[in-house]
Protein backbone atom coordinates (compact mmCIF):
# COMPACT_ATOMS: atom_id res chain seq x y z
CA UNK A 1 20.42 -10.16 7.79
CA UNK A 2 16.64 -9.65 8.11
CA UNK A 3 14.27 -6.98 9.13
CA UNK A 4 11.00 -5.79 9.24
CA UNK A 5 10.61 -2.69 7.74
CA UNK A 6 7.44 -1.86 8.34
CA UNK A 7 5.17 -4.04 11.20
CA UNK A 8 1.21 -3.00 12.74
CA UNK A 9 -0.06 -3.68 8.91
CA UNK A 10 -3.36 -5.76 8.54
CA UNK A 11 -3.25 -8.64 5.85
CA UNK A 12 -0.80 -6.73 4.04
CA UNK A 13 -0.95 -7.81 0.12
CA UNK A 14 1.09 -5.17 -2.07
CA UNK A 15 4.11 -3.21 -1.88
CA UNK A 16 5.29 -0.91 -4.01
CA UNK A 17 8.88 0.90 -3.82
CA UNK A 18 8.89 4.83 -4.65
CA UNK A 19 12.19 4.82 -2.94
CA UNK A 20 14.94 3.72 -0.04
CA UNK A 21 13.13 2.70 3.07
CA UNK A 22 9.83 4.69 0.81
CA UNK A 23 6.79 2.43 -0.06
CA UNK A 24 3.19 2.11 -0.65
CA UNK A 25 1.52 -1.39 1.05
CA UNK A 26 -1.99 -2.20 0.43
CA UNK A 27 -3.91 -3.76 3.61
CA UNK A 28 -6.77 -5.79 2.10
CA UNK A 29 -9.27 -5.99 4.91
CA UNK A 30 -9.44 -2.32 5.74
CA UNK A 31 -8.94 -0.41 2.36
CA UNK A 32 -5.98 1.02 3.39
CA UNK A 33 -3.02 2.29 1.35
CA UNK A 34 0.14 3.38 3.92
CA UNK A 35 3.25 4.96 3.08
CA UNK A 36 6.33 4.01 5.18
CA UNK A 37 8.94 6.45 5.28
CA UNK A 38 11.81 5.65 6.76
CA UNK A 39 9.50 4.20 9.17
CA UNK A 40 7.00 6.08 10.03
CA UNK A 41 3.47 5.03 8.84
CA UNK A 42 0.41 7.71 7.26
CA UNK A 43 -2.60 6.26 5.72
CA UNK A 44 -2.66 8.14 2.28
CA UNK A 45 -5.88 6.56 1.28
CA UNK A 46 -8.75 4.70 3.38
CA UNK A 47 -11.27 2.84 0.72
CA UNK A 48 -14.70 1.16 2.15
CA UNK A 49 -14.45 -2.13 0.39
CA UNK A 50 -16.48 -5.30 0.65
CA UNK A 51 -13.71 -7.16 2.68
CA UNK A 52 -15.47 -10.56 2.96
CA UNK A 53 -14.12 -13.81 0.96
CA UNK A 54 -11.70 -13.16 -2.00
CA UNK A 55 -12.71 -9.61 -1.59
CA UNK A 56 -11.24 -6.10 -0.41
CA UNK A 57 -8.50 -3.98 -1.76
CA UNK A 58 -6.42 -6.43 -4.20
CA UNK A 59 -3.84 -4.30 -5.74
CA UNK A 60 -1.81 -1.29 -6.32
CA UNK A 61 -0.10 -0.31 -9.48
CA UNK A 62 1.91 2.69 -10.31
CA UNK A 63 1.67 4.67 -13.36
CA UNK A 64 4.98 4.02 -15.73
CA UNK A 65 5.45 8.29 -15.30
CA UNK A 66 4.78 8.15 -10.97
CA UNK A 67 7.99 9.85 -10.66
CA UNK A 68 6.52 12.89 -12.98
CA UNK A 69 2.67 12.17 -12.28
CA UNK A 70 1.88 11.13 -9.08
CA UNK A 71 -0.62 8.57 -10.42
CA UNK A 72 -1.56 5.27 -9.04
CA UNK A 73 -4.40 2.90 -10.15
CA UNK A 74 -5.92 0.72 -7.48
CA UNK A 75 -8.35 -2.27 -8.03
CA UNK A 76 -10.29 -3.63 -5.83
């Protein structure tokens, strides 16, 4: 069976899992990063990027120690 999980993203690009029904999804237009928790949706971080072309917020890794950490790198 399929699902959304998650829906009232913007060009959604990345995903990345912290946990069950817990993830971080990068929306490349508007510089956002959301977290959906069990379904509910908070913008965590709002970047102004150039959004135009091959442009905007491209990716979204997490550091090998997020778990300890809390560090993510973003490039955009």
């Amino acid at each position: 069976r399929i699902r959304s999980a998650v829906t009232g993203l913007i060009a959604p690009t990345q995903v990345r899992f912290l946990g069950v029904n817990d993830m971080l999804i990068t929306e490349k237009g508007t510089g956002r990063i959301v977290r959906s928790r069990n379904g509910v949706k908070t913008t965590v971080l709002n970047l102004n990027v150039a959004n135009n072309s091959e442009r905007g917020l491209l990716g979204l890794t997490l550091d090998p120690n997020f778990s300890a950490n809390r560090r993510a790198y973003v490039y955009y």
